[in-house]
C-alpha atoms as a PDB file:
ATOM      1  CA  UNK A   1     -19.040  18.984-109.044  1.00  0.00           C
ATOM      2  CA  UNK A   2     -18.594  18.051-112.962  1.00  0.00           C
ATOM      3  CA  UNK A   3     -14.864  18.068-114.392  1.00  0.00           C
ATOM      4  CA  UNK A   4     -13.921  21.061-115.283  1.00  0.00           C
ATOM      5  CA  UNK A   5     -15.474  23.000-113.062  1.00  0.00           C
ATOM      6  CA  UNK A   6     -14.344  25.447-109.837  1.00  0.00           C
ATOM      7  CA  UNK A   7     -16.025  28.152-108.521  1.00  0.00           C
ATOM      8  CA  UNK A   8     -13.355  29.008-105.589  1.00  0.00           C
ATOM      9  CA  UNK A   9      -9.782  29.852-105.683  1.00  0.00           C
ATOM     10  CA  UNK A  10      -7.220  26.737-105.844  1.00  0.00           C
ATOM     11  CA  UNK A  11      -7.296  24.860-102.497  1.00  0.00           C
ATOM     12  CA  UNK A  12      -4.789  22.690-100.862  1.00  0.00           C
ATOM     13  CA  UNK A  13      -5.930  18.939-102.121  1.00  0.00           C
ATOM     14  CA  UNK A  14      -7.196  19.929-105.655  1.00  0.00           C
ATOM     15  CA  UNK A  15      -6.462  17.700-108.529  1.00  0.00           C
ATOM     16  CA  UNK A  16      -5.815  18.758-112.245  1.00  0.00           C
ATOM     17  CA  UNK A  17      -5.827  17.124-115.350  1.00  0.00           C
ATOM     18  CA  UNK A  18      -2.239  18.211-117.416  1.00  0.00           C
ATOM     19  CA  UNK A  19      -2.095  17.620-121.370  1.00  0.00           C
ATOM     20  CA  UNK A  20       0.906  15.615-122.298  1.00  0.00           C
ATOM     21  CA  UNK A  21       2.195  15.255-125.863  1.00  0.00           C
ATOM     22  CA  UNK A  22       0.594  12.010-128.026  1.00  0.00           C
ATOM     23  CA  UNK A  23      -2.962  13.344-126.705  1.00  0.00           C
ATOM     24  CA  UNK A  24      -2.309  12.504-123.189  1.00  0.00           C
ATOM     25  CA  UNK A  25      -3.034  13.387-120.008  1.00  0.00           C
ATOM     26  CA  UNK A  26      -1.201  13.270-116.695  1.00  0.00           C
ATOM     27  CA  UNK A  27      -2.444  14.697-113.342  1.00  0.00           C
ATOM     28  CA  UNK A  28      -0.945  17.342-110.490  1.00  0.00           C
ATOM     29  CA  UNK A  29      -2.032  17.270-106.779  1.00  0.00           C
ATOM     30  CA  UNK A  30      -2.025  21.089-104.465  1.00  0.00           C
ATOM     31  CA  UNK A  31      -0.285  19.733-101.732  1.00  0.00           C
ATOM     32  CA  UNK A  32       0.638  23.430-100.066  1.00  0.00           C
ATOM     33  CA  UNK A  33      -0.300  27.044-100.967  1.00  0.00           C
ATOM     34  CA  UNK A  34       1.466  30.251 -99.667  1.00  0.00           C
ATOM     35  CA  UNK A  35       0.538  33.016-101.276  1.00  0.00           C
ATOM     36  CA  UNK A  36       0.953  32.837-104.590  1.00  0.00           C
ATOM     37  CA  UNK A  37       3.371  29.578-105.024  1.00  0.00           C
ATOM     38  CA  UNK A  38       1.866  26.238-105.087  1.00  0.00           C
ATOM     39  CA  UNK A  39       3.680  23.555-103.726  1.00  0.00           C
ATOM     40  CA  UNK A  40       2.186  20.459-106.210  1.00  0.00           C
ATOM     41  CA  UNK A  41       2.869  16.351-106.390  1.00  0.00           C
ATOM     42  CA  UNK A  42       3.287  15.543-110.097  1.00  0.00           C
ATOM     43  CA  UNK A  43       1.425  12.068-110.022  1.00  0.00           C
ATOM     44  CA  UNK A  44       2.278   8.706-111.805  1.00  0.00           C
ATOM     45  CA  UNK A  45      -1.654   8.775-113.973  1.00  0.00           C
ATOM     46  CA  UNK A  46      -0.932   8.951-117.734  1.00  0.00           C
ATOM     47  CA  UNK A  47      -3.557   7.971-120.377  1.00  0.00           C
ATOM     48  CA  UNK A  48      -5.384   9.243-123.367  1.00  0.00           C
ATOM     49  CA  UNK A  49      -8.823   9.731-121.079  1.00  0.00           C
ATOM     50  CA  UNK A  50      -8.779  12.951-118.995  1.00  0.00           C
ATOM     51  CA  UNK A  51      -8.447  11.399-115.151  1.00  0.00           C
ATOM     52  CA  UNK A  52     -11.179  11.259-112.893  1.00  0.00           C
ATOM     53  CA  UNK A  53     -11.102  11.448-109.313  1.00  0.00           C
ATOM     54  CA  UNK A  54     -11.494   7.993-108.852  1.00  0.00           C
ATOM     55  CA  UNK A  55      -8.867   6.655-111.234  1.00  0.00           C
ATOM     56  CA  UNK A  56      -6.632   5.321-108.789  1.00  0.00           C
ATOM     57  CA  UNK A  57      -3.299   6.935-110.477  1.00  0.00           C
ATOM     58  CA  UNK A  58      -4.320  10.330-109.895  1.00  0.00           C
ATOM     59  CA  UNK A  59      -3.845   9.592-105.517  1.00  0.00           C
ATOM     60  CA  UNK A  60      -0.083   8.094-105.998  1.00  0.00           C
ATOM     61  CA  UNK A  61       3.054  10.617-106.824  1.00  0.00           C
ATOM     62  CA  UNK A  62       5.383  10.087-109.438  1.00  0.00           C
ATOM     63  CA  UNK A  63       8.599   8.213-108.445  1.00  0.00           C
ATOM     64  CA  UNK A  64      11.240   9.636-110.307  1.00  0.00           C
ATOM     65  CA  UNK A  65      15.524   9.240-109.938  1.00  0.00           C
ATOM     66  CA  UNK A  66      16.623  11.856-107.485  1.00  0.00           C
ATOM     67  CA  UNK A  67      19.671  14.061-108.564  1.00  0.00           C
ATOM     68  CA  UNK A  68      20.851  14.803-106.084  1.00  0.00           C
ATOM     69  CA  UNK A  69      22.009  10.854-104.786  1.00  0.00           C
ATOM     70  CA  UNK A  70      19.967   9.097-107.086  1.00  0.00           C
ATOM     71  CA  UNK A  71      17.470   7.707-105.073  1.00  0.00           C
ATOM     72  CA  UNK A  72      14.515   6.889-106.026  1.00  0.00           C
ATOM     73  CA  UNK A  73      11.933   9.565-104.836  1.00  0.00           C
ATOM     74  CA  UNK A  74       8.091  10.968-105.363  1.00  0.00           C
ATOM     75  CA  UNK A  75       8.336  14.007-107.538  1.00  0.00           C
ATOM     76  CA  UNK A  76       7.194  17.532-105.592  1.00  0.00           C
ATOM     77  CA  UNK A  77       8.183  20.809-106.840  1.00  0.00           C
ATOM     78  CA  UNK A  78       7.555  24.731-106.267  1.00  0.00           C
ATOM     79  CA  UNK A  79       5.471  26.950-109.076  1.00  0.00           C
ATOM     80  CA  UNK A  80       4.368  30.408-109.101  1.00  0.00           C
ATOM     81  CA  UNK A  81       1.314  32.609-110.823  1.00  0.00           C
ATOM     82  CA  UNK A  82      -1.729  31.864-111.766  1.00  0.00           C
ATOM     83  CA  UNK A  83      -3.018  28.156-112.918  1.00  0.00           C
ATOM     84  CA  UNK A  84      -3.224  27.914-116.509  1.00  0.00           C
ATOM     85  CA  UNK A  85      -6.074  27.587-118.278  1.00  0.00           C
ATOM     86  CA  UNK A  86      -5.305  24.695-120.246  1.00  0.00           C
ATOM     87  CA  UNK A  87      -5.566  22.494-116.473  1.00  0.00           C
ATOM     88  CA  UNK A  88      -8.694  20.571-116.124  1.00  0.00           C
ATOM     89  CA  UNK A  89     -10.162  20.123-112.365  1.00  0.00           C
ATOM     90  CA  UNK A  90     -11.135  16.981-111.385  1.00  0.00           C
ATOM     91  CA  UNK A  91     -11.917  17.064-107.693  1.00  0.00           C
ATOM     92  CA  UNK A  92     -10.361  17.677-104.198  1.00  0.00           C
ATOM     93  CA  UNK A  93      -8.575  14.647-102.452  1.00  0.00           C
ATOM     94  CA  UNK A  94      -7.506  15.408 -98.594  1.00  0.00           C
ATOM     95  CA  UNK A  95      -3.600  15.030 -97.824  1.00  0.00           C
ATOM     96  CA  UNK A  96      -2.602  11.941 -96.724  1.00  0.00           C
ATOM     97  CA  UNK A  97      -0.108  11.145 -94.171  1.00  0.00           C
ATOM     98  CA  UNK A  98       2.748  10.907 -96.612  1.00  0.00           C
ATOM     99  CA  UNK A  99       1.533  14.461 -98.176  1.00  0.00           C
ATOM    100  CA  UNK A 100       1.438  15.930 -94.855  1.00  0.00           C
ATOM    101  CA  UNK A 101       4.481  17.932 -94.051  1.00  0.00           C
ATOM    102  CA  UNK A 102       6.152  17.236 -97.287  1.00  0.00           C
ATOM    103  CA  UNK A 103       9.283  19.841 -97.937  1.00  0.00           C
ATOM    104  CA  UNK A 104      10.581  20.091-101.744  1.00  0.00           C
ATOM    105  CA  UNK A 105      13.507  23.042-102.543  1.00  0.00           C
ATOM    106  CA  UNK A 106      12.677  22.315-106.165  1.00  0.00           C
ATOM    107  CA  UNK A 107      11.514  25.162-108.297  1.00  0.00           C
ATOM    108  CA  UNK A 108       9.922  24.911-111.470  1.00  0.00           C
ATOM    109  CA  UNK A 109       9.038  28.598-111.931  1.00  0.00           C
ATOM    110  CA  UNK A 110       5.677  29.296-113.255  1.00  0.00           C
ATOM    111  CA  UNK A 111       3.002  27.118-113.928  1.00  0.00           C
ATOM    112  CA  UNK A 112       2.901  25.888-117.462  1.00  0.00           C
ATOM    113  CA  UNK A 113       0.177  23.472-118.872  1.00  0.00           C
ATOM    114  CA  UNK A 114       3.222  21.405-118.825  1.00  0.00           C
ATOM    115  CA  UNK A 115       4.069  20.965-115.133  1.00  0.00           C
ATOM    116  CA  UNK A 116       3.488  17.103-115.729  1.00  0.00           C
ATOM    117  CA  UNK A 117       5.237  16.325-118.262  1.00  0.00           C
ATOM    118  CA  UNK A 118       7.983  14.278-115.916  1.00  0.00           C
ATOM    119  CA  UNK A 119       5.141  11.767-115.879  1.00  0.00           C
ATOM    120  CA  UNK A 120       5.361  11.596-120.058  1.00  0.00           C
ATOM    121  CA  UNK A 121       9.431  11.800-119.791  1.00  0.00           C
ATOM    122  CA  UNK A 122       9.447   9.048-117.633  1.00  0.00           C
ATOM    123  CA  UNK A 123       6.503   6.822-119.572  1.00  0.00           C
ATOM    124  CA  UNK A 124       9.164   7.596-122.912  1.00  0.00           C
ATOM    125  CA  UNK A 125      12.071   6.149-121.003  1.00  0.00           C
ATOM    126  CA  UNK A 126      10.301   2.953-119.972  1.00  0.00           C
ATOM    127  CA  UNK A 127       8.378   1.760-123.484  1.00  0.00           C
ATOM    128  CA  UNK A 128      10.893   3.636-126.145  1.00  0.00           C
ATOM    129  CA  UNK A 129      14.267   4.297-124.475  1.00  0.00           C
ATOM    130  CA  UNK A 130      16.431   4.171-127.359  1.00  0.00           C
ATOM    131  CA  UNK A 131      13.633   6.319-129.678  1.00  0.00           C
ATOM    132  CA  UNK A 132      13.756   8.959-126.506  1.00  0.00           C
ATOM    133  CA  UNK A 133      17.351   9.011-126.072  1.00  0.00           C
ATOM    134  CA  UNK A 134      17.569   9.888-129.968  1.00  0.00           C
ATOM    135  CA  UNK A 135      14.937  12.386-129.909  1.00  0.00           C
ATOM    136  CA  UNK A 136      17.165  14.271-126.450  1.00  0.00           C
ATOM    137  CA  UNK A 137      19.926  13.746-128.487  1.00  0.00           C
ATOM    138  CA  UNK A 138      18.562  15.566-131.640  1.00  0.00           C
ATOM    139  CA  UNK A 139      16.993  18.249-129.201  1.00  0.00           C
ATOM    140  CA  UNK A 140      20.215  18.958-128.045  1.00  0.00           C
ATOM    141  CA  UNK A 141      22.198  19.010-131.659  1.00  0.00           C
ATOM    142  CA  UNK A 142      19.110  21.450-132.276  1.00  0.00           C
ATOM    143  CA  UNK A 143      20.057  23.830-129.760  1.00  0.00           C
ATOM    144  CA  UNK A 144      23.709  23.632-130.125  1.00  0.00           C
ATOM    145  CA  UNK A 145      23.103  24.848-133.849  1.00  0.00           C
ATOM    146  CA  UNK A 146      20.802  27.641-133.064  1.00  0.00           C
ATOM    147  CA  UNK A 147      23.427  28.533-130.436  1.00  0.00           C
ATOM    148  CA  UNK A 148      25.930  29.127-132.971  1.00  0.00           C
ATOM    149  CA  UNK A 149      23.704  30.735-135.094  1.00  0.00           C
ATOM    150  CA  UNK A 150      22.815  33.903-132.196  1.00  0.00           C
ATOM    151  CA  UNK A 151      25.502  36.077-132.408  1.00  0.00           C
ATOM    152  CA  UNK A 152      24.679  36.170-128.098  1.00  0.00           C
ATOM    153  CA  UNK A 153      25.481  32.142-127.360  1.00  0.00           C
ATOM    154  CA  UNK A 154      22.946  30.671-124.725  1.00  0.00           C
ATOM    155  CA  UNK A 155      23.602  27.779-122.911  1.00  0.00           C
ATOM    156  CA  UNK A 156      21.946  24.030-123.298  1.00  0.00           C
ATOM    157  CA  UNK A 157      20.013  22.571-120.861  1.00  0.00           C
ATOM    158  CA  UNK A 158      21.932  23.686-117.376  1.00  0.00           C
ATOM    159  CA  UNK A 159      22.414  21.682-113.818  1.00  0.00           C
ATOM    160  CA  UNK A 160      19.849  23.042-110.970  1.00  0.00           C
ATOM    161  CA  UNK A 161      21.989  25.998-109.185  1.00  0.00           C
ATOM    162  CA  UNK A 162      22.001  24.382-105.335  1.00  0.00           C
ATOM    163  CA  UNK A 163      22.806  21.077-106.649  1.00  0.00           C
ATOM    164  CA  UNK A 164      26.336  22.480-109.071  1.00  0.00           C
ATOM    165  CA  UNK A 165      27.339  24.479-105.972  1.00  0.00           C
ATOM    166  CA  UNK A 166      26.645  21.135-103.739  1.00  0.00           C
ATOM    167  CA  UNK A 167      29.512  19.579-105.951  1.00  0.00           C
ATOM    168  CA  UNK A 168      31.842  22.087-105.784  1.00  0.00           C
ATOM    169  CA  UNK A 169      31.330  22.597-101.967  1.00  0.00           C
ATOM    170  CA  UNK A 170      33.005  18.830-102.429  1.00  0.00           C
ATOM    171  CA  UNK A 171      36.364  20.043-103.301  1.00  0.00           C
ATOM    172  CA  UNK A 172      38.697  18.898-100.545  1.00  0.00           C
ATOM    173  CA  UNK A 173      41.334  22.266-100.051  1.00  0.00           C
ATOM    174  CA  UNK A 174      43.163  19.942 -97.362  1.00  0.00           C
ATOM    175  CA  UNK A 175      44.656  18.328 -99.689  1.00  0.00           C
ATOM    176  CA  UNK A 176      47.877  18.710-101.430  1.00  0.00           C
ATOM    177  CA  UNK A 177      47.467  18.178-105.226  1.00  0.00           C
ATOM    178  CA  UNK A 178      44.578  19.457-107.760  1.00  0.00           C
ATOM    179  CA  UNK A 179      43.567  15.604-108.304  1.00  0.00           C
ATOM    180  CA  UNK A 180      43.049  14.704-104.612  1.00  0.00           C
ATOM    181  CA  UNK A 181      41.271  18.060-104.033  1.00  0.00           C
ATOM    182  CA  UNK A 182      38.952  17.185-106.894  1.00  0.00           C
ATOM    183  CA  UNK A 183      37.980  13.559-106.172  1.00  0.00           C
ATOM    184  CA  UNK A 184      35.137  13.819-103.551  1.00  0.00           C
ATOM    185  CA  UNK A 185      33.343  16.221-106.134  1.00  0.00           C
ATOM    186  CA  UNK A 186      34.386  13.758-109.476  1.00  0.00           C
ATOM    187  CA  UNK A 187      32.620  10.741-106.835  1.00  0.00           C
ATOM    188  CA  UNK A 188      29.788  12.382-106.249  1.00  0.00           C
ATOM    189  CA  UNK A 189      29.463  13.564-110.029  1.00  0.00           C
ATOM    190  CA  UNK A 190      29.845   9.479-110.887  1.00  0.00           C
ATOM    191  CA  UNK A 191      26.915   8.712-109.049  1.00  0.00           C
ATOM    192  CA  UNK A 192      24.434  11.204-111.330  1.00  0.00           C
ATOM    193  CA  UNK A 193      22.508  10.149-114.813  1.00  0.00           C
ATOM    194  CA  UNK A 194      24.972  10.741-117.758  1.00  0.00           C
ATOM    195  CA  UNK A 195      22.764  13.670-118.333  1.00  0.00           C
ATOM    196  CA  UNK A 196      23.331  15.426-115.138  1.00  0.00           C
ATOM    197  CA  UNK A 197      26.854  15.341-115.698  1.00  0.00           C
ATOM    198  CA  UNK A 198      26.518  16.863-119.091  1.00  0.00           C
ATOM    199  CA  UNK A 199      24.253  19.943-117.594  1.00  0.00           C
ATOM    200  CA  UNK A 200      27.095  20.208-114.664  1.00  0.00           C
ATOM    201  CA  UNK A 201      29.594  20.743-117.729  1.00  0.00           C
ATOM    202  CA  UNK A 202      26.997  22.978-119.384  1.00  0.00           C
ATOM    203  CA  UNK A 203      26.558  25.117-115.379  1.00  0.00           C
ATOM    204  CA  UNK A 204      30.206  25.010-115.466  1.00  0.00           C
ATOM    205  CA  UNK A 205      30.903  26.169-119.040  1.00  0.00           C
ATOM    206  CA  UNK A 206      28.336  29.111-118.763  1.00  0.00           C
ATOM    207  CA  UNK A 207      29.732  30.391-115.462  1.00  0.00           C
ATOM    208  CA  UNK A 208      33.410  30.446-116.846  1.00  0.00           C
ATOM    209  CA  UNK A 209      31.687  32.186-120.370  1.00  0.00           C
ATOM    210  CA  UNK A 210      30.081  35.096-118.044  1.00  0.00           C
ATOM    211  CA  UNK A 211      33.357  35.724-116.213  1.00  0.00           C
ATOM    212  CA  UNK A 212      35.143  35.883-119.659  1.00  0.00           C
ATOM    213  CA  UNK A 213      35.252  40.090-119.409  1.00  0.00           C
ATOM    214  CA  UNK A 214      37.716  42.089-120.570  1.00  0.00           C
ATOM    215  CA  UNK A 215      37.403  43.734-116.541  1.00  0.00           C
ATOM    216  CA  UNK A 216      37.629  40.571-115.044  1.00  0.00           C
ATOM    217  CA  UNK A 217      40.861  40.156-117.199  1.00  0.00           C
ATOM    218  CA  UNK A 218      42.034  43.272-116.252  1.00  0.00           C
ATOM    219  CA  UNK A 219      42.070  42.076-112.402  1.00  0.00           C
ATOM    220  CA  UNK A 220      43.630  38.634-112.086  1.00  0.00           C
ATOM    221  CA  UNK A 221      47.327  40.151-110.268  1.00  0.00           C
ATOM    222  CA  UNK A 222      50.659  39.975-112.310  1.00  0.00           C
ATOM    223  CA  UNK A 223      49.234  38.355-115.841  1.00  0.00           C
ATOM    224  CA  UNK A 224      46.597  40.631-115.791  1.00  0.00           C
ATOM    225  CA  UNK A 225      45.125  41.948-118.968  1.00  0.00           C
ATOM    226  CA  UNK A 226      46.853  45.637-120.485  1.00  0.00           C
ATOM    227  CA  UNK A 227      47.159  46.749-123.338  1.00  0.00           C
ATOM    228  CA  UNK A 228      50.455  48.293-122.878  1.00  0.00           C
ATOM    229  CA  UNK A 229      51.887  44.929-121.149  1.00  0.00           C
ATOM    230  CA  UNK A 230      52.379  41.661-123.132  1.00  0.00           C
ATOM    231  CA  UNK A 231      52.359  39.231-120.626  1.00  0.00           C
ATOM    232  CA  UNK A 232      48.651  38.139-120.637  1.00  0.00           C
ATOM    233  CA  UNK A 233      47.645  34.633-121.026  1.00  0.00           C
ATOM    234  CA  UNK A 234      44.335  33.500-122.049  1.00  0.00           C
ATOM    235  CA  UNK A 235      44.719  30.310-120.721  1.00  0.00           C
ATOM    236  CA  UNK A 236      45.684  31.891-117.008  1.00  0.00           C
ATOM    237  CA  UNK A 237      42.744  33.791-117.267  1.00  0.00           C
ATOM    238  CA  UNK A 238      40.663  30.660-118.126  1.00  0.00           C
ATOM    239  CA  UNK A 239      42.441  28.931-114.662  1.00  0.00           C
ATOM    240  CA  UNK A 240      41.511  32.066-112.431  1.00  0.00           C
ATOM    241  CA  UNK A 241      38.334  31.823-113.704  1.00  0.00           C
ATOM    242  CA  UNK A 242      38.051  28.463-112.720  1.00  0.00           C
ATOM    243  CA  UNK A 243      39.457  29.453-109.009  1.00  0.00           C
ATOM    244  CA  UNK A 244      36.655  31.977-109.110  1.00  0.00           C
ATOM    245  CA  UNK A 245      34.324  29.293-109.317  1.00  0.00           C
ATOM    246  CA  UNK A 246      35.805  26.680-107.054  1.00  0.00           C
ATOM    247  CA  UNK A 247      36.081  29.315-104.411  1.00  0.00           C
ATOM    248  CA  UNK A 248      32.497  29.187-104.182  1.00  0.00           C
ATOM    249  CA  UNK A 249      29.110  30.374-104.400  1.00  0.00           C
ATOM    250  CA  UNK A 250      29.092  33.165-102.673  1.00  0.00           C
ATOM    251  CA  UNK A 251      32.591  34.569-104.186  1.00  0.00           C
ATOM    252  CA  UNK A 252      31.566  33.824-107.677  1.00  0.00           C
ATOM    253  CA  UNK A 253      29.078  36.200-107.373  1.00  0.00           C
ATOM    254  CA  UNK A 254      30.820  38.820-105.819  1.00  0.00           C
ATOM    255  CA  UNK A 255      33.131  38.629-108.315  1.00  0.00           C
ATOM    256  CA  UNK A 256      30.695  38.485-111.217  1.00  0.00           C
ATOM    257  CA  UNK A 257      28.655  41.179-110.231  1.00  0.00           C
ATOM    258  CA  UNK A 258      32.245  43.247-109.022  1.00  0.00           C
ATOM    259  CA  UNK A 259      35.663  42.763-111.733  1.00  0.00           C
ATOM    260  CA  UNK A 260      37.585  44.141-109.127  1.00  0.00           C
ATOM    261  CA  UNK A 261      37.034  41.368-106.627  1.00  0.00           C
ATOM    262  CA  UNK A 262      38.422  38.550-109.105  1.00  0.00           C
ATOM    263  CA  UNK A 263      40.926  35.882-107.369  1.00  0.00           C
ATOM    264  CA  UNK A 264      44.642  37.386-108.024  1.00  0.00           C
ATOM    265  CA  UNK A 265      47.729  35.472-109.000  1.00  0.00           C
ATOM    266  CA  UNK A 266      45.323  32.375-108.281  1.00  0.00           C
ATOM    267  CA  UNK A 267      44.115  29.435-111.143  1.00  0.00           C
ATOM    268  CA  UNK A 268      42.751  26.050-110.620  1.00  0.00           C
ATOM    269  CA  UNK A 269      42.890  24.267-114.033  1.00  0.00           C
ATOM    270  CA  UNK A 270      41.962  20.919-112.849  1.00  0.00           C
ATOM    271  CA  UNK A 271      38.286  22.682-112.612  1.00  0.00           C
ATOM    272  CA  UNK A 272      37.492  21.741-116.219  1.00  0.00           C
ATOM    273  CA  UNK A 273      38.027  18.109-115.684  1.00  0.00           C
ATOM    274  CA  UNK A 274      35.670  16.963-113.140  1.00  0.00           C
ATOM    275  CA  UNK A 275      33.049  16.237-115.307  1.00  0.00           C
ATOM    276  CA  UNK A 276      34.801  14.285-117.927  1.00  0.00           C
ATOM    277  CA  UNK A 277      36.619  12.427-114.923  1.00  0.00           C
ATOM    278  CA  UNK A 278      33.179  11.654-113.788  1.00  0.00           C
ATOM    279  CA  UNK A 279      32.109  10.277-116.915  1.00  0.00           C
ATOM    280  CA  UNK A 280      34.465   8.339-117.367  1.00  0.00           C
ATOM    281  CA  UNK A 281      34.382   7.292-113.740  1.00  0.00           C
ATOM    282  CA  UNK A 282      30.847   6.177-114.281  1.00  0.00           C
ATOM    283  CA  UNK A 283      30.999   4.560-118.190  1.00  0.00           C
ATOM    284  CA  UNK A 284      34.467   3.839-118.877  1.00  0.00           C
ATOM    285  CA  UNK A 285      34.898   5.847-121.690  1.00  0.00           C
ATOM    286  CA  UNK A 286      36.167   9.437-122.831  1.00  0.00           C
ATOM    287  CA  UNK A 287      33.572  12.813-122.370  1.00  0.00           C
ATOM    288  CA  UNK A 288      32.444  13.752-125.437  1.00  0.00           C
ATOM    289  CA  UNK A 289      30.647  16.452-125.214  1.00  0.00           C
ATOM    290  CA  UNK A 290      30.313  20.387-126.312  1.00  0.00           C
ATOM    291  CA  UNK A 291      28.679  23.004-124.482  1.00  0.00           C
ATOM    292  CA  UNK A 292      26.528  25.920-126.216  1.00  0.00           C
ATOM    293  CA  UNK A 293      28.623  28.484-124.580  1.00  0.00           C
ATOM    294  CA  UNK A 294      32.051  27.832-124.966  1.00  0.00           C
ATOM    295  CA  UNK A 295      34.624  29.005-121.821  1.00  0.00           C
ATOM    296  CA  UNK A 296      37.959  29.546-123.920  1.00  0.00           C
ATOM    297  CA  UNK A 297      39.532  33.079-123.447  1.00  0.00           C
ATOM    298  CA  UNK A 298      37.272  35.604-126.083  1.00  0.00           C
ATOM    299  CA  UNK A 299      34.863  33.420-126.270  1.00  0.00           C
ATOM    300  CA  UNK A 300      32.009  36.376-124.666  1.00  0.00           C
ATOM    301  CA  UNK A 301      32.360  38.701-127.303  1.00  0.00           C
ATOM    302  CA  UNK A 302      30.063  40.887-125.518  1.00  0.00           C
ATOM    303  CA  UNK A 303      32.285  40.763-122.414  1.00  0.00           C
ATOM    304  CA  UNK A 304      35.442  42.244-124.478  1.00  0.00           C
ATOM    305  CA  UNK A 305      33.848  45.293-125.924  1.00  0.00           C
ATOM    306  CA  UNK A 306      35.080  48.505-124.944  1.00  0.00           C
ATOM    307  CA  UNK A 307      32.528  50.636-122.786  1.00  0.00           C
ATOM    308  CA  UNK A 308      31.524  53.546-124.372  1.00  0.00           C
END
């Protein structure tokens, strides 16, 4: 059957050409298919010609940095809808062994024409790393000043939610002092790219900015928010916040989606600094680094406007 070409519906096995930037191409494998999510293999074939079948790139998956414990791991992630249009087939190549079975809890949402573009990140990093890690860097500035031009800020590139709640499920509450509870979760932080520690600050940031409600305030115990009563703190709210969070997954949301379930008479400052302990854990040097939403008391304007 020529490129291009497919008269039936996607089958487990089928091969796609993906455009990359520069006028390349990289490739995707079907490895599973339930219902409408396709689990696919993002493979390690980048070149300016469109892949073929036989081009021996297109059968071997992309090894890529695990973040969770930074192993080094083939590259298989979870995408809904309908393929786009832009994807070229190129043929149908049974599992193999190592395909067979394979489990991924990554999801990419919907297919895009560029589901392989981890290929082209990782082709960037390995011919111009210090030309990449100025164009991510001047991404990022990008972002940050369109954030602070919306009058609703929006956060920068954000930590994958199972792995941020992994970390905090690290904090050790049989210990006595906020350091020594902290430390597994700072350890484990240490041992990510300097970029996964900056999205962890940017999960963090944006969780403590959506709990930044004048009903939240109003629920924290004795420093709770009033306007008839002057003893409310911004920066206790900002620590009960933070014991929101560190209590968990499941309570976070509770207490997101319910002011009136919000920690009381509780904080745990030492929250804020597990990502700059981790940084500096791993390069020996001070965090530098601002978030596009930022977590200080007031900060979610939309949060502190009266209901009508």
């Amino acid at each position: 059957m020529p490129i291009g070409t497919k008269k039936k519906g996607p089958e487990v096995g089928d091969l796609f050409a993906a455009p990359l930037p520069e006028d390349k191409y990289g490739a995707i494998k079907i490895i599973e298919i339930i219902d409408n999510s396709y689990l696919i293999e993002i493979t390690s074939y980048i070149d300016e010609q469109i892949p073929t079948i036989n081009s021996e790139k297109v059968h071997q998956a992309l090894i890529t940095e695990s973040i969770i414990d930074g192993s080094e791991k083939p590259l298989y992630e979870w995408v809904d809808g309908r393929i786009p249009k832009e994807l070229i087939f190129i043929g149908n190549a049974p599992l193999t062994k190592e395909e067979q079975g394979i489990e991924s809890n990554i999801y990419a949402g919907n297919w895009s024409k560029g589901c392989a573009i981890a290929v082209y990140y990782k082709w960037r990093r390995q011919t111009d790393p210090e030309g990449f890690a100025l164009e991510i860097q001047k991404e990022e500035e990008e972002e940050e000043a369109l954030a602070l031009k919306n009058s609703i800020p929006k956060p920068k590139k954000m930590l994958e939610e199972k792995v941020f709640w992994e970390i905090v499920s690290l904090l050790d509450w049989s210990k006595q002092s906020e350091e020594e509870i902290i430390e597994p979760a700072v350890n484990k932080l240490a041992t990510f790219t300097v970029w996964k520690i900056r999205q962890f600050e940017e999960t963090l940031s944006y969780k403590l900015f959506l709990l930044d409600t004048l009903e939240h305030a109003k629920e924290i115990g004795e420093y709770s928010f009033s306007e008839k009563d002057q003893n409310f703190s911004p920066d206790l709210f900002l620590y009960a916040r933070c014991a929101a969070i560190a209590a968990g997954k499941q309570t976070f949301e509770n207490i997101l989606n319910d002011p009136k379930q919000m920690v009381k008479d509780t904080e745990f400052e030492s929250l804020l600094s597990i990502a700059s302990k981790a940084y500096y854990l791993k390069k020996g040097k001070e965090f530098d680094y601002i978030s596009g939403c930022d977590y200080e008391t007031f900060s979610n304007k939309k949060g502190w406007s009266p209901k009508n």
